[in-house]
C-alpha atoms as a PDB file:
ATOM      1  CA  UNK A   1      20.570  19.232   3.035  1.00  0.00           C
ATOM      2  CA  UNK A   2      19.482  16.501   0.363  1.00  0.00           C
ATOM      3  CA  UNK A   3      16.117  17.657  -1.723  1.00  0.00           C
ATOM      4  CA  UNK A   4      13.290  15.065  -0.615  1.00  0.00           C
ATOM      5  CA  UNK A   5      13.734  12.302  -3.504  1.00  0.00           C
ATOM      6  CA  UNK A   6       9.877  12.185  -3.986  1.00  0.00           C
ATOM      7  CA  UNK A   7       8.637  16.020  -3.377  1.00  0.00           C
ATOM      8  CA  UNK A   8      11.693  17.288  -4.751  1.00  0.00           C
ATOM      9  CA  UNK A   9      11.673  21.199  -3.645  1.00  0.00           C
ATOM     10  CA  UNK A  10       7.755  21.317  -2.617  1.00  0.00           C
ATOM     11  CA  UNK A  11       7.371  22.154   1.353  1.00  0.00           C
ATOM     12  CA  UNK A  12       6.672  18.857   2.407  1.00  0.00           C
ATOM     13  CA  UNK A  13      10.354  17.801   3.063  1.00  0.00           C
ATOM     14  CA  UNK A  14      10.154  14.765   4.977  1.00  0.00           C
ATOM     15  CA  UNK A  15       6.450  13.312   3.688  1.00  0.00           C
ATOM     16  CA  UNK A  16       8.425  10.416   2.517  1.00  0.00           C
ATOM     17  CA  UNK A  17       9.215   9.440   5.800  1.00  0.00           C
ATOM     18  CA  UNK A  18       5.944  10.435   7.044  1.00  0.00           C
ATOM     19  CA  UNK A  19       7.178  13.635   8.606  1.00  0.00           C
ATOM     20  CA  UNK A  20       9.418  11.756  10.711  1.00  0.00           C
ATOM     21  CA  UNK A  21      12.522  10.794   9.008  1.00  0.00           C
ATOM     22  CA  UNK A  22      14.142   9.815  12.606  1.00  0.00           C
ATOM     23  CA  UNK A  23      12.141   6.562  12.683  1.00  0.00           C
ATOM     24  CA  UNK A  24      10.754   6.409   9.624  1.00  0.00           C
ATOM     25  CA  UNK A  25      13.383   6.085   6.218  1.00  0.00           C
ATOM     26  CA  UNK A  26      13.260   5.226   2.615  1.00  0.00           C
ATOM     27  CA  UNK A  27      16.412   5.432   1.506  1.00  0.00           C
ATOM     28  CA  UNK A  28      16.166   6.430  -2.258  1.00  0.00           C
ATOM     29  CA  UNK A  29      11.967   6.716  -2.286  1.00  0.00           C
ATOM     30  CA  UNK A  30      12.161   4.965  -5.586  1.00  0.00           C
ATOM     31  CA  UNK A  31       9.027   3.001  -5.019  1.00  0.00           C
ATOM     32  CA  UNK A  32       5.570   3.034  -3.396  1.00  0.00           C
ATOM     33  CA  UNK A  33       1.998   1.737  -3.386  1.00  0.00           C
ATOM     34  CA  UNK A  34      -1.145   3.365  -4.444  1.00  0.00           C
ATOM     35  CA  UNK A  35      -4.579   2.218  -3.473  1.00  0.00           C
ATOM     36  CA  UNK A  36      -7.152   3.948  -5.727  1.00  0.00           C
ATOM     37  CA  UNK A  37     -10.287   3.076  -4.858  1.00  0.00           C
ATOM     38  CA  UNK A  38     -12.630   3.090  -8.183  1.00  0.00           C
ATOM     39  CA  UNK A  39     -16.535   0.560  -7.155  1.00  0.00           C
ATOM     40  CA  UNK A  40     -18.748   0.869  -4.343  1.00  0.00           C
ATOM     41  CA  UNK A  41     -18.321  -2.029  -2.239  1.00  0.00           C
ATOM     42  CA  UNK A  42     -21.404  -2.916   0.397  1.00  0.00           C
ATOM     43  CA  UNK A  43     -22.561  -0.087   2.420  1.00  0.00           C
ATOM     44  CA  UNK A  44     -19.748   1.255   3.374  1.00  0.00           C
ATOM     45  CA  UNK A  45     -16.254  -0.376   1.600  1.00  0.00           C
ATOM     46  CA  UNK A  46     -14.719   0.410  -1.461  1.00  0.00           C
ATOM     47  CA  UNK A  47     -13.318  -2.050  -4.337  1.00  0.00           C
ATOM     48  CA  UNK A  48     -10.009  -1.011  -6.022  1.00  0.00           C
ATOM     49  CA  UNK A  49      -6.510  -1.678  -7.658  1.00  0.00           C
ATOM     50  CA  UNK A  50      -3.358  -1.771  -5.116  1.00  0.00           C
ATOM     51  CA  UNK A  51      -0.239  -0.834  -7.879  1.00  0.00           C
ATOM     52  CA  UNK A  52       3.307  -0.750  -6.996  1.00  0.00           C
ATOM     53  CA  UNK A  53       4.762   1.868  -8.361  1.00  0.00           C
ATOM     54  CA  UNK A  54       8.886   2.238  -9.109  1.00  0.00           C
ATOM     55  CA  UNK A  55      10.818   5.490 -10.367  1.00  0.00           C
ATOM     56  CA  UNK A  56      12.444   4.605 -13.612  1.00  0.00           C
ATOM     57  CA  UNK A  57      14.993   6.968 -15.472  1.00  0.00           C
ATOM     58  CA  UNK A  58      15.142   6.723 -19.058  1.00  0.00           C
ATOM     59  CA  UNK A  59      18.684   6.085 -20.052  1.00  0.00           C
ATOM     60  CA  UNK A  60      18.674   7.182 -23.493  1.00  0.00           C
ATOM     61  CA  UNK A  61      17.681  10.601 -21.930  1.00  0.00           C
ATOM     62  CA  UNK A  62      19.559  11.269 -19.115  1.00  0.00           C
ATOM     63  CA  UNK A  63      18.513  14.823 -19.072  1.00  0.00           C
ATOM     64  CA  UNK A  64      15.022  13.742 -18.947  1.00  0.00           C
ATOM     65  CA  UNK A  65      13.014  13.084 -14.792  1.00  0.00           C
ATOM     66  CA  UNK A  66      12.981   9.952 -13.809  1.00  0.00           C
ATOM     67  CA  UNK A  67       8.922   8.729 -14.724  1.00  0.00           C
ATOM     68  CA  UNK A  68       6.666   6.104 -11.991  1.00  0.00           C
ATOM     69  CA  UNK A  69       6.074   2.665 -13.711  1.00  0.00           C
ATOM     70  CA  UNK A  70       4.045   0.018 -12.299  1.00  0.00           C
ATOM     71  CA  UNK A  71       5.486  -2.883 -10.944  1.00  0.00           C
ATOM     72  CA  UNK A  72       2.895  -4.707  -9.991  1.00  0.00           C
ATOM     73  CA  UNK A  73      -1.185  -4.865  -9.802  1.00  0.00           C
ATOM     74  CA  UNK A  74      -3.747  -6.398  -7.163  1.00  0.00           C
ATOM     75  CA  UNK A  75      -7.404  -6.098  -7.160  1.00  0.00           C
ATOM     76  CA  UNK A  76      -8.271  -5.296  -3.502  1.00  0.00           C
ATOM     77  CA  UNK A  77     -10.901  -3.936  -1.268  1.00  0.00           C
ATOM     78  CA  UNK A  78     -11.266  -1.843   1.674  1.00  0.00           C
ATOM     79  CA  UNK A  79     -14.200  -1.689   4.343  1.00  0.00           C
ATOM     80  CA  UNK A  80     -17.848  -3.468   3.896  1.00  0.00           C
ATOM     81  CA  UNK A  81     -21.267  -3.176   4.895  1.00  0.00           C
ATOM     82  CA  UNK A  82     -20.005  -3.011   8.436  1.00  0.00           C
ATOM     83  CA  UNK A  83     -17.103  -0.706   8.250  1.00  0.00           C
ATOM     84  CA  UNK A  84     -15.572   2.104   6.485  1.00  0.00           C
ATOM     85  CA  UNK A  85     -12.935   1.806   3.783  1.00  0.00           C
ATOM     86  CA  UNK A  86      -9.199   3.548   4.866  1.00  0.00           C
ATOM     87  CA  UNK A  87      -9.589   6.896   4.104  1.00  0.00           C
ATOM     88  CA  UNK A  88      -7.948   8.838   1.650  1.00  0.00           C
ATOM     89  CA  UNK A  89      -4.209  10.234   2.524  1.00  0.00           C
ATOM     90  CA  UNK A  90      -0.505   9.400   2.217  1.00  0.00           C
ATOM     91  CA  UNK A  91       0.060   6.463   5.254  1.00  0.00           C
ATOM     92  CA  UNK A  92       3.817   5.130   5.763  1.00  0.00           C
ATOM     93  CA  UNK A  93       3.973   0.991   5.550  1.00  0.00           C
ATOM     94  CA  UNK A  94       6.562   0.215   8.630  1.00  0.00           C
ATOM     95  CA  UNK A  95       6.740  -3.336   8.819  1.00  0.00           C
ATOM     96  CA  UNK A  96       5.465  -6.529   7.465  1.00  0.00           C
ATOM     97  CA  UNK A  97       4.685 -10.058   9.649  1.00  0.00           C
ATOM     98  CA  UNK A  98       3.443 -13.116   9.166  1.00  0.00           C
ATOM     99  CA  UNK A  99       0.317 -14.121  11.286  1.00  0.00           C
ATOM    100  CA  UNK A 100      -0.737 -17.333  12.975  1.00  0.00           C
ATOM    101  CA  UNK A 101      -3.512 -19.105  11.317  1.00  0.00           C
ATOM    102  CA  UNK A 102      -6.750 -16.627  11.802  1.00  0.00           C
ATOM    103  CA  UNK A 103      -9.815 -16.557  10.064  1.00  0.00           C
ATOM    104  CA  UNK A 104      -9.252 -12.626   9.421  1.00  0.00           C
ATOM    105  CA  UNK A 105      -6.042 -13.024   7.114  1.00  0.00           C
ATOM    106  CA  UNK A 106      -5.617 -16.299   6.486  1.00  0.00           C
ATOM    107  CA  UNK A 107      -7.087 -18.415   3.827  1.00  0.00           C
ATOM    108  CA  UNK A 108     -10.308 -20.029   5.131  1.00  0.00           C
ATOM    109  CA  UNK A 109     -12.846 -19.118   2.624  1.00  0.00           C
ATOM    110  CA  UNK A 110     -13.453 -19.223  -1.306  1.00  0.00           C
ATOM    111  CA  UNK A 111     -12.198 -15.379  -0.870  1.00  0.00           C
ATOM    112  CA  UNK A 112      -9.304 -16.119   0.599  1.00  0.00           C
ATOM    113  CA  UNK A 113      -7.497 -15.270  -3.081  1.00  0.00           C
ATOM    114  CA  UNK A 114      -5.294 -18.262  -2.992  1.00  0.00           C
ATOM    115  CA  UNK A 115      -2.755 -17.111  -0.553  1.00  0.00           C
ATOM    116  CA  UNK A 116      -0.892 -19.784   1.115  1.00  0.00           C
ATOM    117  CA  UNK A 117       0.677 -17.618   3.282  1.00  0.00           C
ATOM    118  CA  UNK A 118      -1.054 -15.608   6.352  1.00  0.00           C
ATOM    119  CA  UNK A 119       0.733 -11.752   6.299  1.00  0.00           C
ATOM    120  CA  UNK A 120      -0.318  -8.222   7.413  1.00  0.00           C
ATOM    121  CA  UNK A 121       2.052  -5.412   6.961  1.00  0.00           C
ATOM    122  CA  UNK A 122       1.637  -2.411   8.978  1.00  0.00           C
ATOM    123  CA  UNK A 123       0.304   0.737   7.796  1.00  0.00           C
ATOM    124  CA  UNK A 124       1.003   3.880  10.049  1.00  0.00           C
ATOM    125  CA  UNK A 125       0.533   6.354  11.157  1.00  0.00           C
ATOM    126  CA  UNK A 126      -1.145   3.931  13.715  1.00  0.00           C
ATOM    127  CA  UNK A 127      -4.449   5.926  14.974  1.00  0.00           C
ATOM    128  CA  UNK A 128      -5.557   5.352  18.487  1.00  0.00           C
ATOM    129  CA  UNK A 129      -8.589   4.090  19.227  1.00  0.00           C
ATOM    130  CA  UNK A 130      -8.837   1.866  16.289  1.00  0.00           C
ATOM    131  CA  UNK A 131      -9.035   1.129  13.530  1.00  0.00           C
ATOM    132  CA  UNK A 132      -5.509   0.445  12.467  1.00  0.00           C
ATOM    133  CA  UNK A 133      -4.689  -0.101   8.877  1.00  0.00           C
ATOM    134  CA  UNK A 134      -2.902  -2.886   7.593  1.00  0.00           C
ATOM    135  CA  UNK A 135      -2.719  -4.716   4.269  1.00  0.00           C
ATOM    136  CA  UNK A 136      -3.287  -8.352   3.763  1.00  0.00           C
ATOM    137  CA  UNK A 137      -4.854 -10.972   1.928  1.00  0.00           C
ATOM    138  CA  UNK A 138      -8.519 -11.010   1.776  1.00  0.00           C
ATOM    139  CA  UNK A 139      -9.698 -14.212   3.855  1.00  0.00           C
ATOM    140  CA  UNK A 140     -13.503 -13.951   3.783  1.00  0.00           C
ATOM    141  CA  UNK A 141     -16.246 -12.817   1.466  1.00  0.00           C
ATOM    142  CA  UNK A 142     -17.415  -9.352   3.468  1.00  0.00           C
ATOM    143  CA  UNK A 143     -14.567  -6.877   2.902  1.00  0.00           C
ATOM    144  CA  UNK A 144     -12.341  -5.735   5.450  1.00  0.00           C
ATOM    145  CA  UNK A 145     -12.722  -3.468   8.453  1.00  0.00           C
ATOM    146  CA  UNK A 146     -10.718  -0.902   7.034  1.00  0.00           C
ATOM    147  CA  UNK A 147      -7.650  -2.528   6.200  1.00  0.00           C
ATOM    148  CA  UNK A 148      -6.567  -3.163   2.233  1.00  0.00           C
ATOM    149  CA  UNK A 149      -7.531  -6.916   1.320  1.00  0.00           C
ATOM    150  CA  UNK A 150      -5.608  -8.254  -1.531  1.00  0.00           C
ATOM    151  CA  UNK A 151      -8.152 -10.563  -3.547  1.00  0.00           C
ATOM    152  CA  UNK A 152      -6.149 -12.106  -6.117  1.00  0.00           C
ATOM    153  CA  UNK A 153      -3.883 -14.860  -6.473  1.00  0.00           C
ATOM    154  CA  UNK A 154      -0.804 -12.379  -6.407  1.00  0.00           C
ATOM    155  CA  UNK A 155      -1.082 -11.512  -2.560  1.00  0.00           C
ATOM    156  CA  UNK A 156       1.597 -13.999  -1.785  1.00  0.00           C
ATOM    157  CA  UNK A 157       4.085 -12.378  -4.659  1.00  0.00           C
ATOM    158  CA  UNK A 158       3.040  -8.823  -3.059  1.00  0.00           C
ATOM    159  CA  UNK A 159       3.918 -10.184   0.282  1.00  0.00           C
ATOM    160  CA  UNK A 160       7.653 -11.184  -0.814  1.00  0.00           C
ATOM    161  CA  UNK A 161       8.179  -8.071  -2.962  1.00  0.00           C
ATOM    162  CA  UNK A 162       7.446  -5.715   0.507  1.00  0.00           C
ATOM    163  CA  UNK A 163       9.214  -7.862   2.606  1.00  0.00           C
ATOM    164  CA  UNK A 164      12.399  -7.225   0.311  1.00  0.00           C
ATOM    165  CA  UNK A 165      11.792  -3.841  -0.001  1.00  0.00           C
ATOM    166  CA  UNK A 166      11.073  -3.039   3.930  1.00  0.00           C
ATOM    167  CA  UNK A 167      13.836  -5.088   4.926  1.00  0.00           C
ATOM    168  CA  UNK A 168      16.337  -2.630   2.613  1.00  0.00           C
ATOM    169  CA  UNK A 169      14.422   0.550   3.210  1.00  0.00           C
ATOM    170  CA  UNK A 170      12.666   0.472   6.491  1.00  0.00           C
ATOM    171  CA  UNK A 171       9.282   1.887   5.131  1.00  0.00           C
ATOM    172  CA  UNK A 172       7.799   2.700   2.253  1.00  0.00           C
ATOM    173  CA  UNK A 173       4.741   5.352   1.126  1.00  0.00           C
ATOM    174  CA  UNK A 174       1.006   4.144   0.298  1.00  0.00           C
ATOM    175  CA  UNK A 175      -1.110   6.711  -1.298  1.00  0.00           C
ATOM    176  CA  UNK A 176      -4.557   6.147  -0.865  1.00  0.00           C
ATOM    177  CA  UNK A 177      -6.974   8.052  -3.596  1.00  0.00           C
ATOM    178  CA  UNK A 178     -10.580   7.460  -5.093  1.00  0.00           C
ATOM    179  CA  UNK A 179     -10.893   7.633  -9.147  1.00  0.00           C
ATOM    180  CA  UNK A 180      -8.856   9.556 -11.294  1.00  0.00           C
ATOM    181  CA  UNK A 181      -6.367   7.329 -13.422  1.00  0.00           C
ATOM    182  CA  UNK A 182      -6.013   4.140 -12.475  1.00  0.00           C
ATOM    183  CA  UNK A 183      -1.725   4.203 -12.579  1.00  0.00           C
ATOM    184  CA  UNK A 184       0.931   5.429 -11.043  1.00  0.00           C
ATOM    185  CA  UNK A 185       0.434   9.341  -9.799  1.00  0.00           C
ATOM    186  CA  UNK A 186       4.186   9.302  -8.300  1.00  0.00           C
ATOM    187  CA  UNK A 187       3.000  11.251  -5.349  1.00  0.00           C
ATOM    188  CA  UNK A 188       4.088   8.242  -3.061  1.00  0.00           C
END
C-alpha cells in the first residue's frame, strides 16, 4: 500500500479522496484550495481569501519535504444576511460546469467581479436537504447562500486552472478554516 501523498502516515488514509478513493482520486494530491474565512460578512456570511495551494520540492535539497506554495489568490465570500457561510471542514471539489446565463452565477450586477464566463464547480460531499456547496463567481451584491463567491477579476483564470486540474485528477481537496494564517496550511 502507497502512504496517502497528503497525510503521509497519519490515520486518515484516504481523506484525500474524501474517504472514498473508489470514486473519488487525486492522483499525486499535489495541489488544493483553502478557503479561510478572516471578516464578518452581513448577519450571517463570512468574507475571505480562496488560495490555491501546490506542493513544491526544493531541488537544491532533495532530502528536504516537499513545502505548499500558493498558486493563486481570490478574495471571496461565503453566506449573507440570509444564509450561513459553508462551514468549516475538508470538502472534495468533483467536477466543474459551465452554467446557462442565471442571475445567481453569472455576471448581472456591479458584483459580478468581471467574469465573462458563468461556472460552478461542485463541492462534495453533497448534503441532502440542501444546501449544496459549490464555488463560483460572485454575481450579485448580497453574498452567497453558502456557496464560495469569487469577487475578483481572477474568477475566470480560477475557473480554467480547476478545469485543467479536475480534468487530470478527477477531484481535488478544499479546506475550509476561519483565521489563523492567511497561506497555505498543506492540510488539503
Amino acid at each position: 500500500m502507497r502512504i496517502d501523498p497528503k497525510y503521509g502516515e497519519k490515520e486518515q488514509l484516504f481523506a484525500y479522496a474524501g474517504n472514498n478513493p473508489i470514486v473519488y482520486i487525486d492522483a499525486e494530491g499535489l495541489d488544493h484550495l483553502e478557503f479561510i474565512m478572516t471578516t464578518p460578512y452581513g448577519k450571517r456570511g463570512m468574507k475571505g481569501i480562496l488560495i490555491w495551494c501546490k506542493q513544491e520540492k526544493d531541488t537544491r535539497k532533495p532530502s528536504e519535504p516537499p513545502h505548499w506554495v500558493e498558486a493563486g489568490r481570490w478574495n471571496a465570500v461565503s453566506g449573507s444576511d440570509l444564509h450561513s457561510h459553508i462551514p468549516q471542514g475538508f470538502y472534495i471539489i468533483t467536477n466543474i460546469i459551465n452554467k446557462i446565463p442565471d442571475r445567481r452565477f453569472c455576471p448581472s450586477t456591479p458584483c459580478s467581479a468581471g467574469s465573462t464566463m458563468c461556472w460552478e464547480a461542485y463541492i462534495g460531499p453533497r448534503p441532502t436537504p440542501p444546501p449544496r456547496y459549490g464555488i463560483h463567481p460572485d454575481g450579485g451584491c448580497n453574498g452567497t447562500a453558502g456557496c464560495i463567491g469569487i469577487q475578483d477579476e481572477g474568477s475566470d483564470e480560477l475557473y480554467k486552472k480547476l478545469k485543467e486540474y479536475l480534468d487530470i485528477n478527477g477531484t481535488m481537496g478544499l479546506l475550509v478554516r476561519k483565521g489563523g494564517r492567511l497561506g497555505c496550511q498543506g492540510e488539503g
